[in-house]
PDB file of N, CA and C in Angstrom:
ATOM      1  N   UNK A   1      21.234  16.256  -4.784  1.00  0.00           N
ATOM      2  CA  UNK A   1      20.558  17.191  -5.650  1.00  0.00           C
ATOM      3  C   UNK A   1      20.268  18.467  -4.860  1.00  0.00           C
ATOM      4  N   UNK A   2      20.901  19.761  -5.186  1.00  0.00           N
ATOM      5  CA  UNK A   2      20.354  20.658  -4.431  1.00  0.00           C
ATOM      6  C   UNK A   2      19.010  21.202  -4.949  1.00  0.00           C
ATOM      7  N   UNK A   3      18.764  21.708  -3.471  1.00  0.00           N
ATOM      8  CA  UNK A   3      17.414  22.118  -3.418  1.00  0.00           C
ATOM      9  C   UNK A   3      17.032  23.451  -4.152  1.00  0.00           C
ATOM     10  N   UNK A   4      15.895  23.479  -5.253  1.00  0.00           N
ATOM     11  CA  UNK A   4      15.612  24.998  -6.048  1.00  0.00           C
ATOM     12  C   UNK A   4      14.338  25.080  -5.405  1.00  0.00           C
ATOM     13  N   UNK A   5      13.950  24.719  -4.313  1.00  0.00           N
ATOM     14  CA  UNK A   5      12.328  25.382  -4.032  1.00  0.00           C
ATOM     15  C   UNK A   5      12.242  26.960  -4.029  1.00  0.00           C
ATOM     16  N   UNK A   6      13.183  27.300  -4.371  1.00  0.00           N
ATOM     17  CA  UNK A   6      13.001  29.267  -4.311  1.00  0.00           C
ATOM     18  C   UNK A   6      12.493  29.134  -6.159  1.00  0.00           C
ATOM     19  N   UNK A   7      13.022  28.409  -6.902  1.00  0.00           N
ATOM     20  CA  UNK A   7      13.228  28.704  -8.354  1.00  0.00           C
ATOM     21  C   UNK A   7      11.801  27.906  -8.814  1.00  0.00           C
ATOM     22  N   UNK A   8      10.802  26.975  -7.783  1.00  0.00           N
ATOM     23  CA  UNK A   8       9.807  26.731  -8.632  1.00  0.00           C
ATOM     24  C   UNK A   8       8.706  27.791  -8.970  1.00  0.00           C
ATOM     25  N   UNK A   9       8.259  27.333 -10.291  1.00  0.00           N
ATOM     26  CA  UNK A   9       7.334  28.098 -10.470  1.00  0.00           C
ATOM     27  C   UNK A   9       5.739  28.065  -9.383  1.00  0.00           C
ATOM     28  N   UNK A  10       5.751  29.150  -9.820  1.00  0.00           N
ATOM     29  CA  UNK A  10       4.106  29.241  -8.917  1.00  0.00           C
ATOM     30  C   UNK A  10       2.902  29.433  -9.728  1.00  0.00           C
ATOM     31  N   UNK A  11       2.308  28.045  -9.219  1.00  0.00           N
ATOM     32  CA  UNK A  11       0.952  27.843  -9.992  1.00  0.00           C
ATOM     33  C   UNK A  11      -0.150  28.127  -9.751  1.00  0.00           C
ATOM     34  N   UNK A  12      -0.686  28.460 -10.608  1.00  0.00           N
ATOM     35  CA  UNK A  12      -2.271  29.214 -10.293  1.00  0.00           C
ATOM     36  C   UNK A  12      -2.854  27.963 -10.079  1.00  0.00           C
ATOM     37  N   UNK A  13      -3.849  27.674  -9.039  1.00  0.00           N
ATOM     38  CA  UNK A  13      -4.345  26.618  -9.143  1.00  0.00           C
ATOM     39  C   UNK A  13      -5.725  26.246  -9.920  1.00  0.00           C
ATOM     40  N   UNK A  14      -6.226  27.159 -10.186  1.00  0.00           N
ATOM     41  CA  UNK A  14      -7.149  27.367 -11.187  1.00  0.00           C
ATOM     42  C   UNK A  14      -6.729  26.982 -12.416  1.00  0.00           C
ATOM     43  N   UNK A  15      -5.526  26.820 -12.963  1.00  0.00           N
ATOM     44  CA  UNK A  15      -5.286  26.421 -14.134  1.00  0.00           C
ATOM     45  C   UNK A  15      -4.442  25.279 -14.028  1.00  0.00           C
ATOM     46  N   UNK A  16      -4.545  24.393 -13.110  1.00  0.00           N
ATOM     47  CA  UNK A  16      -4.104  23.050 -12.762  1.00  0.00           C
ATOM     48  C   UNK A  16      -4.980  21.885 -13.342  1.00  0.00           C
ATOM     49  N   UNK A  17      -4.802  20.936 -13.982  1.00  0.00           N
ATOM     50  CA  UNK A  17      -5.162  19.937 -14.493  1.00  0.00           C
ATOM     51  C   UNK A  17      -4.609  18.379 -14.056  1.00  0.00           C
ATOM     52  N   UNK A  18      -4.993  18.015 -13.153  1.00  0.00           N
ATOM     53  CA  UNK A  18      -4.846  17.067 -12.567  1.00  0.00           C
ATOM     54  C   UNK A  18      -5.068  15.212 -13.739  1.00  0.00           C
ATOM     55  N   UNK A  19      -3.922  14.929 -14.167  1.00  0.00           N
ATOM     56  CA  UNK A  19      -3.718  13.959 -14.756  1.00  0.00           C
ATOM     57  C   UNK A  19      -4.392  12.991 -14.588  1.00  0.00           C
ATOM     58  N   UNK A  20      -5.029  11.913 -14.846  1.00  0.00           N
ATOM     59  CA  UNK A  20      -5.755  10.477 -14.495  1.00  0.00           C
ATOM     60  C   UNK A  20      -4.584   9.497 -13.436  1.00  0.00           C
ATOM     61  N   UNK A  21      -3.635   9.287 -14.244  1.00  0.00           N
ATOM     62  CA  UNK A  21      -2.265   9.129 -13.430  1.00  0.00           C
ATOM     63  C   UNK A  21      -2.383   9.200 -11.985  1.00  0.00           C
ATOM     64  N   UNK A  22      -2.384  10.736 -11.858  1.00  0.00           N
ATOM     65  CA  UNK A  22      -2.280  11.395 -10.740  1.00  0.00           C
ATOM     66  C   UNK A  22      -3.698  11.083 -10.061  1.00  0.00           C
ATOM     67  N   UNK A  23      -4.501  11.275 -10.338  1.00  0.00           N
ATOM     68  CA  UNK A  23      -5.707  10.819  -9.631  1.00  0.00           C
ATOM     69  C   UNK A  23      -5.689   9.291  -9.129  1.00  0.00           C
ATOM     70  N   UNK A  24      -5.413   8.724  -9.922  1.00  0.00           N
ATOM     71  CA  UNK A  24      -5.872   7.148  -9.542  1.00  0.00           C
ATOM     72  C   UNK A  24      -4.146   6.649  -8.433  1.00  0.00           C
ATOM     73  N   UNK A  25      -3.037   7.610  -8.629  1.00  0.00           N
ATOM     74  CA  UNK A  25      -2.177   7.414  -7.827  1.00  0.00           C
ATOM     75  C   UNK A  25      -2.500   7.757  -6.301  1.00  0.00           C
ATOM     76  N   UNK A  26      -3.096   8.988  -6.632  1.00  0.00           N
ATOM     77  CA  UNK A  26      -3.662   9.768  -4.490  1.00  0.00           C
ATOM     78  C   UNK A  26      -4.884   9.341  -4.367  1.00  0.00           C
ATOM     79  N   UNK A  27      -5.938   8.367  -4.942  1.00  0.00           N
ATOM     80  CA  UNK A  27      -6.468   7.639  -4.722  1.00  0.00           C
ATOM     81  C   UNK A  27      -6.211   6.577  -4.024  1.00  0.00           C
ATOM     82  N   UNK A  28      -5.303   5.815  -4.621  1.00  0.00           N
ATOM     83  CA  UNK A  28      -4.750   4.421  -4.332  1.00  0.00           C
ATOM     84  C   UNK A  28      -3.815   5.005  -3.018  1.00  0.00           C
ATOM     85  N   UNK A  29      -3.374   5.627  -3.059  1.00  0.00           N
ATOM     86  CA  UNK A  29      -2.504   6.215  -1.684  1.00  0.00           C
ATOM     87  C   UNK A  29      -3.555   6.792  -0.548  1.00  0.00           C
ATOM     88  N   UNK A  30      -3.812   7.122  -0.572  1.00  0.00           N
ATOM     89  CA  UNK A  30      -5.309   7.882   0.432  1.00  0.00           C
ATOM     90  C   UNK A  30      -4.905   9.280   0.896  1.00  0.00           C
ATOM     91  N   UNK A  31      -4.303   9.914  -0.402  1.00  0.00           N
ATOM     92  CA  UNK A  31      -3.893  11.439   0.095  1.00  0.00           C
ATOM     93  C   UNK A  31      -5.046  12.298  -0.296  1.00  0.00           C
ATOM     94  N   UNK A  32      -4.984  13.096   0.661  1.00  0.00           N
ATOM     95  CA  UNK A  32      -6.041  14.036   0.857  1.00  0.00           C
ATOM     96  C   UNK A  32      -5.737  15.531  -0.955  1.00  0.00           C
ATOM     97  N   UNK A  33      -6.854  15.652  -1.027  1.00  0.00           N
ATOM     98  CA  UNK A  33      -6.374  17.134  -1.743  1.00  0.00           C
ATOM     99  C   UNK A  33      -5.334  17.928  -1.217  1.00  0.00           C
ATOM    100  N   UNK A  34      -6.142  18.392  -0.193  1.00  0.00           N
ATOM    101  CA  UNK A  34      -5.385  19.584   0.776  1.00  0.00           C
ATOM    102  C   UNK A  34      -3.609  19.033   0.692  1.00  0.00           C
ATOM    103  N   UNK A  35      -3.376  17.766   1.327  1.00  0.00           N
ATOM    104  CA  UNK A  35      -1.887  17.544   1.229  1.00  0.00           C
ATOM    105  C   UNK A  35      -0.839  18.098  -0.518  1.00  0.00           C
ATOM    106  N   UNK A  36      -1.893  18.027  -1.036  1.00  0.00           N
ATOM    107  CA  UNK A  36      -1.297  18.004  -2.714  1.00  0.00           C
ATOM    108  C   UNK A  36      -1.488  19.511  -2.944  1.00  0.00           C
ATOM    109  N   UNK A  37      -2.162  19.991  -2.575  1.00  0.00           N
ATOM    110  CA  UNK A  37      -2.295  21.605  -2.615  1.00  0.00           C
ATOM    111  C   UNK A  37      -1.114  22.451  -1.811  1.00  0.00           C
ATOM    112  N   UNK A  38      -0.977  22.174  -0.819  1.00  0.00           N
ATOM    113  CA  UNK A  38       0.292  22.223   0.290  1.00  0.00           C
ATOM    114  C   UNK A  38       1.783  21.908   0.005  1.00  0.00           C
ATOM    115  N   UNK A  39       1.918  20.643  -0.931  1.00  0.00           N
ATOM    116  CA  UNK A  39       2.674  20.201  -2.006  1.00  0.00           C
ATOM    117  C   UNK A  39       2.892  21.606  -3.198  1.00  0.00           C
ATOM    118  N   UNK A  40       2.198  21.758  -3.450  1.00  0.00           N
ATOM    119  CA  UNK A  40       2.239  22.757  -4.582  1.00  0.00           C
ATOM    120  C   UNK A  40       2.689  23.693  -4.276  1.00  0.00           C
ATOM    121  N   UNK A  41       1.809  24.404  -3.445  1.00  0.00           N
ATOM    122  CA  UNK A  41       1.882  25.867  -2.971  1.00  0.00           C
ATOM    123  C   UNK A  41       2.567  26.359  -1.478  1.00  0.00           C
ATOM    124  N   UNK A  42       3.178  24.760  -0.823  1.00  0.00           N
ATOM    125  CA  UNK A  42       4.294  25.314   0.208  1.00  0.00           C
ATOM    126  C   UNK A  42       4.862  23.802   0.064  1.00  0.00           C
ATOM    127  N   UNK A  43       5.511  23.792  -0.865  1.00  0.00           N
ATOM    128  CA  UNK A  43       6.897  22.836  -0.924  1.00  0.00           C
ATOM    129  C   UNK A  43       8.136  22.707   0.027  1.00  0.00           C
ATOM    130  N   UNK A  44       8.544  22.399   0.748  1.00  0.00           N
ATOM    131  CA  UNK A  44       9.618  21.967   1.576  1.00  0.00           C
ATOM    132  C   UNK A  44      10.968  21.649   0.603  1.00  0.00           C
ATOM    133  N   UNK A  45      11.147  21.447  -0.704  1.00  0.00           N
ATOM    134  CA  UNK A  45      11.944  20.696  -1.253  1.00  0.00           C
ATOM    135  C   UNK A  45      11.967  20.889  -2.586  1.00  0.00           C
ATOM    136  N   UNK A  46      12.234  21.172  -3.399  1.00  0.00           N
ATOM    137  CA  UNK A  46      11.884  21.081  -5.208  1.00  0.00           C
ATOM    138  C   UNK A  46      13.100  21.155  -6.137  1.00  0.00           C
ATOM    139  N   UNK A  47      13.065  20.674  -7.279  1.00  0.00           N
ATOM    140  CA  UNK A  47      13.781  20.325  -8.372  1.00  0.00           C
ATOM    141  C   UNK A  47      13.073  21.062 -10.210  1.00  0.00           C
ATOM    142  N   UNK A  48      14.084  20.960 -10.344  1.00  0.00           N
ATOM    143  CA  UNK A  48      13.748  20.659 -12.036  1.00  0.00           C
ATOM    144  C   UNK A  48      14.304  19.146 -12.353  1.00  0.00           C
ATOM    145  N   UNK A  49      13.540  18.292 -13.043  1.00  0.00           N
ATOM    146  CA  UNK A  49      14.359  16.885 -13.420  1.00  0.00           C
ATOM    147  C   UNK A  49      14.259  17.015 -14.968  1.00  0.00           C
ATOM    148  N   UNK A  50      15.648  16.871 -15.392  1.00  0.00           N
ATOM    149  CA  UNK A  50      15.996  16.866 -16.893  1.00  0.00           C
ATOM    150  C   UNK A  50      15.301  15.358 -17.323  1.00  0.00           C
ATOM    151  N   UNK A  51      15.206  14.531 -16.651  1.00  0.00           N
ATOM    152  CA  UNK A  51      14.692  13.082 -17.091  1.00  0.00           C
ATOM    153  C   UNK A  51      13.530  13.151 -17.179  1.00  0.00           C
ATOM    154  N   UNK A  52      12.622  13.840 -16.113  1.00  0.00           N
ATOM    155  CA  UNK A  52      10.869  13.716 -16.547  1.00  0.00           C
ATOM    156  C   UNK A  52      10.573  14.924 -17.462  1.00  0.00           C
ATOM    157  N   UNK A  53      11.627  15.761 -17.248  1.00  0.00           N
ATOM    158  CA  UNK A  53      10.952  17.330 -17.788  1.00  0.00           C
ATOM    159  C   UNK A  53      10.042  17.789 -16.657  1.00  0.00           C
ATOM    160  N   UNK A  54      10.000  17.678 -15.279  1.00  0.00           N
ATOM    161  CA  UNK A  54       8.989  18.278 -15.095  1.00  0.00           C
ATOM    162  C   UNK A  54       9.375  18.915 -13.744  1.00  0.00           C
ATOM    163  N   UNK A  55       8.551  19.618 -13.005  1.00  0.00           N
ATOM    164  CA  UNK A  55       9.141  20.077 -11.989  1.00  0.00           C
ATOM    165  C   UNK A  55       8.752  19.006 -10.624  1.00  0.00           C
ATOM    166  N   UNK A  56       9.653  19.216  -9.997  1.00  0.00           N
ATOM    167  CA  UNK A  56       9.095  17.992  -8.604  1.00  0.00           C
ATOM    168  C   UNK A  56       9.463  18.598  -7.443  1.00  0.00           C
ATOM    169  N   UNK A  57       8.833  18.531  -6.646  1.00  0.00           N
ATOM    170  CA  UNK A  57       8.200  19.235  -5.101  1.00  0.00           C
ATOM    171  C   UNK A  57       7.956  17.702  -3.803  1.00  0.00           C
ATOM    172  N   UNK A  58       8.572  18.243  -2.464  1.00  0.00           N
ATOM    173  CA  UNK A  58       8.566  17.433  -1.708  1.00  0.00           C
ATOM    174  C   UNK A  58       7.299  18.469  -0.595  1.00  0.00           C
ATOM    175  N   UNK A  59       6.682  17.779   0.181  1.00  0.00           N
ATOM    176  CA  UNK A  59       6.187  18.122   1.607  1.00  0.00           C
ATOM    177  C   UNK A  59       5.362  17.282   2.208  1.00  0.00           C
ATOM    178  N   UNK A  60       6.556  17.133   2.941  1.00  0.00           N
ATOM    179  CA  UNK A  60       5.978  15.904   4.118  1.00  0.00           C
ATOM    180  C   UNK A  60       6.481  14.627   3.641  1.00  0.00           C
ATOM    181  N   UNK A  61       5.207  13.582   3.628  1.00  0.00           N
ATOM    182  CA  UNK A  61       5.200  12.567   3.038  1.00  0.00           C
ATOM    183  C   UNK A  61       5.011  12.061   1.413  1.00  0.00           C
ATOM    184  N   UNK A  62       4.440  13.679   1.229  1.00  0.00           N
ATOM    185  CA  UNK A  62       4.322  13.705  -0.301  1.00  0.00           C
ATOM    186  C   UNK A  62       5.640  14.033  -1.358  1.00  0.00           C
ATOM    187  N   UNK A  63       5.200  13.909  -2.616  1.00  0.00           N
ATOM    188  CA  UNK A  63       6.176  14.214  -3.733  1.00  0.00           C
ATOM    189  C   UNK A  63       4.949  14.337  -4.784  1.00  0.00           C
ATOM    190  N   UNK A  64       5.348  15.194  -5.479  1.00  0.00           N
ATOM    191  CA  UNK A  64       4.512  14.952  -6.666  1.00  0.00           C
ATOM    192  C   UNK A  64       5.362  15.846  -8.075  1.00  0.00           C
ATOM    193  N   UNK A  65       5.136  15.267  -9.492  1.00  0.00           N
ATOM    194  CA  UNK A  65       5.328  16.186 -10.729  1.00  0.00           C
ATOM    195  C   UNK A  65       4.679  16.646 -11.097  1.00  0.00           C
ATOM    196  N   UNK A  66       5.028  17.750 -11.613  1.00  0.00           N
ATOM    197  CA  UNK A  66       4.317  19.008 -12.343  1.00  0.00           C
ATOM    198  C   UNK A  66       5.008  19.341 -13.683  1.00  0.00           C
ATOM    199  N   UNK A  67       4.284  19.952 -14.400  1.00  0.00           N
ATOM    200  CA  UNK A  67       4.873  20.724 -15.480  1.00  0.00           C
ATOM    201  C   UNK A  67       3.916  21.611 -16.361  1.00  0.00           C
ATOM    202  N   UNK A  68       4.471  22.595 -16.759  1.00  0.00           N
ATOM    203  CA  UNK A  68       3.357  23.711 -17.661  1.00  0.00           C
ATOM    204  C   UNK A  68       2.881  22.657 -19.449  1.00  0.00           C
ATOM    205  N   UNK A  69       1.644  22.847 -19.034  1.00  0.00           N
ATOM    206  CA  UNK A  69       1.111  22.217 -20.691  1.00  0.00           C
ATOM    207  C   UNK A  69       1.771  22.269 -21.847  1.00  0.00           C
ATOM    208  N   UNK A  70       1.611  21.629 -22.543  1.00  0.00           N
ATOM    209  CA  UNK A  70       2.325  22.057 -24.112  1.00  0.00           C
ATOM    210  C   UNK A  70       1.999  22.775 -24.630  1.00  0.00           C
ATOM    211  N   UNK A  71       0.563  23.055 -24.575  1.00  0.00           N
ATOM    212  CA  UNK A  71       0.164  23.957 -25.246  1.00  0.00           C
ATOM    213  C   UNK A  71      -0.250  25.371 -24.888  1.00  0.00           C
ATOM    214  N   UNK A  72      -0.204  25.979 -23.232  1.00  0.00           N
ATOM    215  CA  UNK A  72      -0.103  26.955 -23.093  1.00  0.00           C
ATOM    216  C   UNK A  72       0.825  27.558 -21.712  1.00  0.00           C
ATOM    217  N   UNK A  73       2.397  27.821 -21.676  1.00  0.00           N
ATOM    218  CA  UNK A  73       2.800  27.633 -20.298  1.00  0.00           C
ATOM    219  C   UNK A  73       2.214  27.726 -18.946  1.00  0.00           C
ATOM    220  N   UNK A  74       0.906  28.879 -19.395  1.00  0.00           N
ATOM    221  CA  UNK A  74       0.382  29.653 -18.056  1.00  0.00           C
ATOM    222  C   UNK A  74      -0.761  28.395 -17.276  1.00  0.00           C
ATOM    223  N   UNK A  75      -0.559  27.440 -18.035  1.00  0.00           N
ATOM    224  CA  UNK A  75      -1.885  26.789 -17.314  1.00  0.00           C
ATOM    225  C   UNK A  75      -1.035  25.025 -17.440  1.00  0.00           C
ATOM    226  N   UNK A  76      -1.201  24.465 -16.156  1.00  0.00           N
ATOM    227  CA  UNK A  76      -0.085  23.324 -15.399  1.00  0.00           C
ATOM    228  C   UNK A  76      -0.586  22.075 -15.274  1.00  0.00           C
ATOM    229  N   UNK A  77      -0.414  20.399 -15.128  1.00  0.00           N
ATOM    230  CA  UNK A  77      -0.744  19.443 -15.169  1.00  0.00           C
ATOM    231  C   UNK A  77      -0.167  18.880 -13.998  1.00  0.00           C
ATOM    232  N   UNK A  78      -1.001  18.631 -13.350  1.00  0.00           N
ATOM    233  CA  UNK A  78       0.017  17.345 -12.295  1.00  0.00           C
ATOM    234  C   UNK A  78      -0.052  15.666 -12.913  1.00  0.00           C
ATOM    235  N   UNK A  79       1.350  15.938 -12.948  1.00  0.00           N
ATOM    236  CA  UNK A  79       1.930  14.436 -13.594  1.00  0.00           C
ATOM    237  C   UNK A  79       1.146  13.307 -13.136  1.00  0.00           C
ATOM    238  N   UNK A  80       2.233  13.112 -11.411  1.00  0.00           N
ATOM    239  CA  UNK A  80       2.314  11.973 -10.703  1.00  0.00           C
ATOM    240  C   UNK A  80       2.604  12.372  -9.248  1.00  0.00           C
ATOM    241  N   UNK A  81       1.514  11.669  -8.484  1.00  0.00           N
ATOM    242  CA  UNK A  81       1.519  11.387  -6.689  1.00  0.00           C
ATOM    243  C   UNK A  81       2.561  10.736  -5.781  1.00  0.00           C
ATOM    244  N   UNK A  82       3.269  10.207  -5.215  1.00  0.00           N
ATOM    245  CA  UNK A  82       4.202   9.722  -4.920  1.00  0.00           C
ATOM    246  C   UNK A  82       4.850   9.549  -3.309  1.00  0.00           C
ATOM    247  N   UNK A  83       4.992   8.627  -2.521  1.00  0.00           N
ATOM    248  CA  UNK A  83       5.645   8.778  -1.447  1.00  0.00           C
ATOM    249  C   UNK A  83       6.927   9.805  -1.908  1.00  0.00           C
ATOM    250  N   UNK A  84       7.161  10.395  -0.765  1.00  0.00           N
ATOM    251  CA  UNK A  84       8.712  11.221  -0.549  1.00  0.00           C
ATOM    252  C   UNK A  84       9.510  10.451   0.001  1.00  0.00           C
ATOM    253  N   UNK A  85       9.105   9.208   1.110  1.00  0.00           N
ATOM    254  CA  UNK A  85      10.037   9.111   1.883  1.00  0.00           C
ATOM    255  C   UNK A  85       9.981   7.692   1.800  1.00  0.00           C
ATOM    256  N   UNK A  86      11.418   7.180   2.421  1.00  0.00           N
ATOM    257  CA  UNK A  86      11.091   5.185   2.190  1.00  0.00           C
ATOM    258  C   UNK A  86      10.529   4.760   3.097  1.00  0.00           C
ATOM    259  N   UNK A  87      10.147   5.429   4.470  1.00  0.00           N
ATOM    260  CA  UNK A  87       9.756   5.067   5.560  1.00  0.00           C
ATOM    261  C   UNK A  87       7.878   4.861   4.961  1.00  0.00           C
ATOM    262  N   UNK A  88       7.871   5.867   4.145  1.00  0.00           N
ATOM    263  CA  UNK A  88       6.076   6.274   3.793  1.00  0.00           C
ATOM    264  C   UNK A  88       6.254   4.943   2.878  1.00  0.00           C
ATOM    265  N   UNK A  89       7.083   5.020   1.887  1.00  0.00           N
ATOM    266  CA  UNK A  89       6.605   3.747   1.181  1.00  0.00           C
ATOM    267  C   UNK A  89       6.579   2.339   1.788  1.00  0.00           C
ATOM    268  N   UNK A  90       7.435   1.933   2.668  1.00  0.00           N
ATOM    269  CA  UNK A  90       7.630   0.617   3.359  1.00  0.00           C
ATOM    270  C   UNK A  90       6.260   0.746   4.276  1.00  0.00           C
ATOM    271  N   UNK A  91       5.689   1.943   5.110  1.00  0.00           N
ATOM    272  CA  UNK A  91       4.604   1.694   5.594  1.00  0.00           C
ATOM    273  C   UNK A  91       3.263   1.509   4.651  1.00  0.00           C
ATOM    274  N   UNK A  92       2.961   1.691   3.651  1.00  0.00           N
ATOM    275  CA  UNK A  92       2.025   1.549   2.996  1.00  0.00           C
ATOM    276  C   UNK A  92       2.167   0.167   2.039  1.00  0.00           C
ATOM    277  N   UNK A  93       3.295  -0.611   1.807  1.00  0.00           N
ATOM    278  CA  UNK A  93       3.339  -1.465   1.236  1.00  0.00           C
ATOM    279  C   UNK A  93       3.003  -2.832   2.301  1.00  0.00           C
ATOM    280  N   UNK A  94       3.314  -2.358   3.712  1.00  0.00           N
ATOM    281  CA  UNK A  94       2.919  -3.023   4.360  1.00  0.00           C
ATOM    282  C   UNK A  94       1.110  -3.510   4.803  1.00  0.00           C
ATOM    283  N   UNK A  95       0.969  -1.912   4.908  1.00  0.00           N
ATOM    284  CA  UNK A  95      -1.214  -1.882   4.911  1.00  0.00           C
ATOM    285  C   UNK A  95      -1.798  -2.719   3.727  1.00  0.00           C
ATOM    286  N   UNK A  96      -1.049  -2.456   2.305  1.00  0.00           N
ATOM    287  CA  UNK A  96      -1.843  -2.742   1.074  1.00  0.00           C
ATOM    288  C   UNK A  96      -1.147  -2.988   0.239  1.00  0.00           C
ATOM    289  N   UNK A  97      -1.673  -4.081  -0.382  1.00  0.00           N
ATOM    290  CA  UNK A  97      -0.642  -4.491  -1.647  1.00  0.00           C
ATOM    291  C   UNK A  97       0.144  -3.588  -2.960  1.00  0.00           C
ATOM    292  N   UNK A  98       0.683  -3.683  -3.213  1.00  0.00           N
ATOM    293  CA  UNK A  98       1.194  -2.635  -4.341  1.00  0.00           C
ATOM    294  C   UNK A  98      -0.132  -2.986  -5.358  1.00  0.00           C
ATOM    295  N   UNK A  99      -0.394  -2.065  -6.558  1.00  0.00           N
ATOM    296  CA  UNK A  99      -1.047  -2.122  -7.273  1.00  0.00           C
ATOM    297  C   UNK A  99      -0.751  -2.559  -8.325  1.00  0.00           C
ATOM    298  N   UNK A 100      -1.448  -3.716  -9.023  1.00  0.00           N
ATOM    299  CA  UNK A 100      -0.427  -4.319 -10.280  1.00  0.00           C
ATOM    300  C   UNK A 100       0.016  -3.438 -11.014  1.00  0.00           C
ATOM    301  N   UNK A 101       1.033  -3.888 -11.448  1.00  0.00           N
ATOM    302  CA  UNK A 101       2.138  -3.391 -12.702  1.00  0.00           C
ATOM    303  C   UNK A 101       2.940  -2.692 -11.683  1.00  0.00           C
ATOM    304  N   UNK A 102       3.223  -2.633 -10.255  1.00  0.00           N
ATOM    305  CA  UNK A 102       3.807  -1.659  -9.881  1.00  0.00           C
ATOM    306  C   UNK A 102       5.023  -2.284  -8.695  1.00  0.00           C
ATOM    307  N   UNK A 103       6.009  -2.082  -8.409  1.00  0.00           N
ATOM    308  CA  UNK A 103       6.849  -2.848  -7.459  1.00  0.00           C
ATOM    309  C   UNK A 103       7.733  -1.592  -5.969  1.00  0.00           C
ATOM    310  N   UNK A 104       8.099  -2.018  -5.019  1.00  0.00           N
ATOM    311  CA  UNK A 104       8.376  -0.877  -4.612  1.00  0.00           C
ATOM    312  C   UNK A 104      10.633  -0.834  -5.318  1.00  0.00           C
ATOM    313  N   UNK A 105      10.535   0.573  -5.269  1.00  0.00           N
ATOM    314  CA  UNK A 105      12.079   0.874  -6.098  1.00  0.00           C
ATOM    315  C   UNK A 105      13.128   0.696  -5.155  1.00  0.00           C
ATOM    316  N   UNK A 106      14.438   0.490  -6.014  1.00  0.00           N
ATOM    317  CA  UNK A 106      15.183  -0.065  -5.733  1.00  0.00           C
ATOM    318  C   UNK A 106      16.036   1.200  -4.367  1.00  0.00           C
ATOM    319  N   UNK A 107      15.811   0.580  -3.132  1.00  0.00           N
ATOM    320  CA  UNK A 107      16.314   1.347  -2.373  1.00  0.00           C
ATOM    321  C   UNK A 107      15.250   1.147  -1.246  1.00  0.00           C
ATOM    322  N   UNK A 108      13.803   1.138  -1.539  1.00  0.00           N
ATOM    323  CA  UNK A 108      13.243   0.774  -0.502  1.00  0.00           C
ATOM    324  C   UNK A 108      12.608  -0.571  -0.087  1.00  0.00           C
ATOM    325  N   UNK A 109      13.406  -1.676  -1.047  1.00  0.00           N
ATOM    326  CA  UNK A 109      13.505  -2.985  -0.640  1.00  0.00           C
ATOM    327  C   UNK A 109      14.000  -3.251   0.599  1.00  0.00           C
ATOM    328  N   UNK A 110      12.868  -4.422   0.914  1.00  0.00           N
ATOM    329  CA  UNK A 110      13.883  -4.820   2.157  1.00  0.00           C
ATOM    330  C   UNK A 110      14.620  -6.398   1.640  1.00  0.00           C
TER     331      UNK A 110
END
């Protein structure tokens, strides 16, 4: 997938709305704000995905989705929290159990 981090949009963070999803995901992960802000606003990596609709951003160990509201473009939702890397997910599945309903994906099985 090539990389569009020049083509994501830039979000005001003031008009960011942070999903329940997303909360109880960088909760359960133990990511800091600051990392998800850094995510946002200096991405290493980014996409448009025709499958979520939404925009997705790598930095570091993070990943997370985004996308502009339905109801007004200028103001943004964060989807979902997410390891970036399989190394991040295999180490954290190791500290702590996955959280029910949840399994690690196909690729970072061992």
């Amino acid at each position: 997938m090539k990389n569009q981090v020049a083509s994501l949009p830039r979000v005001d963070m003031a008009s960011l709305r942070i999903s329940k999803h997303a909360v109880e995901r960088a909760l359960d992960m133990g990511i800091e704000g600051d990392e998800i802000v850094g995510t946002i606003t200096k991405p290493e990596y980014g996409y448009w995905s025709n499958k979520h609709q939404a925009w997705c951003a790598k930095r570091g160990r993070v990943a997370i989705g985004f996308r502009a509201e339905d109801h007004d473009p200028n103001s943004w939702v964060l989807l979902t929290v997410l390891w970036a890397t399989e190394d991040a997910w295999e180490q954290d599945a190791a500290v702590a159990p996955l959280s029910t309903g949840r399994s690690l994906k196909k690729g970072w099985e061992k």
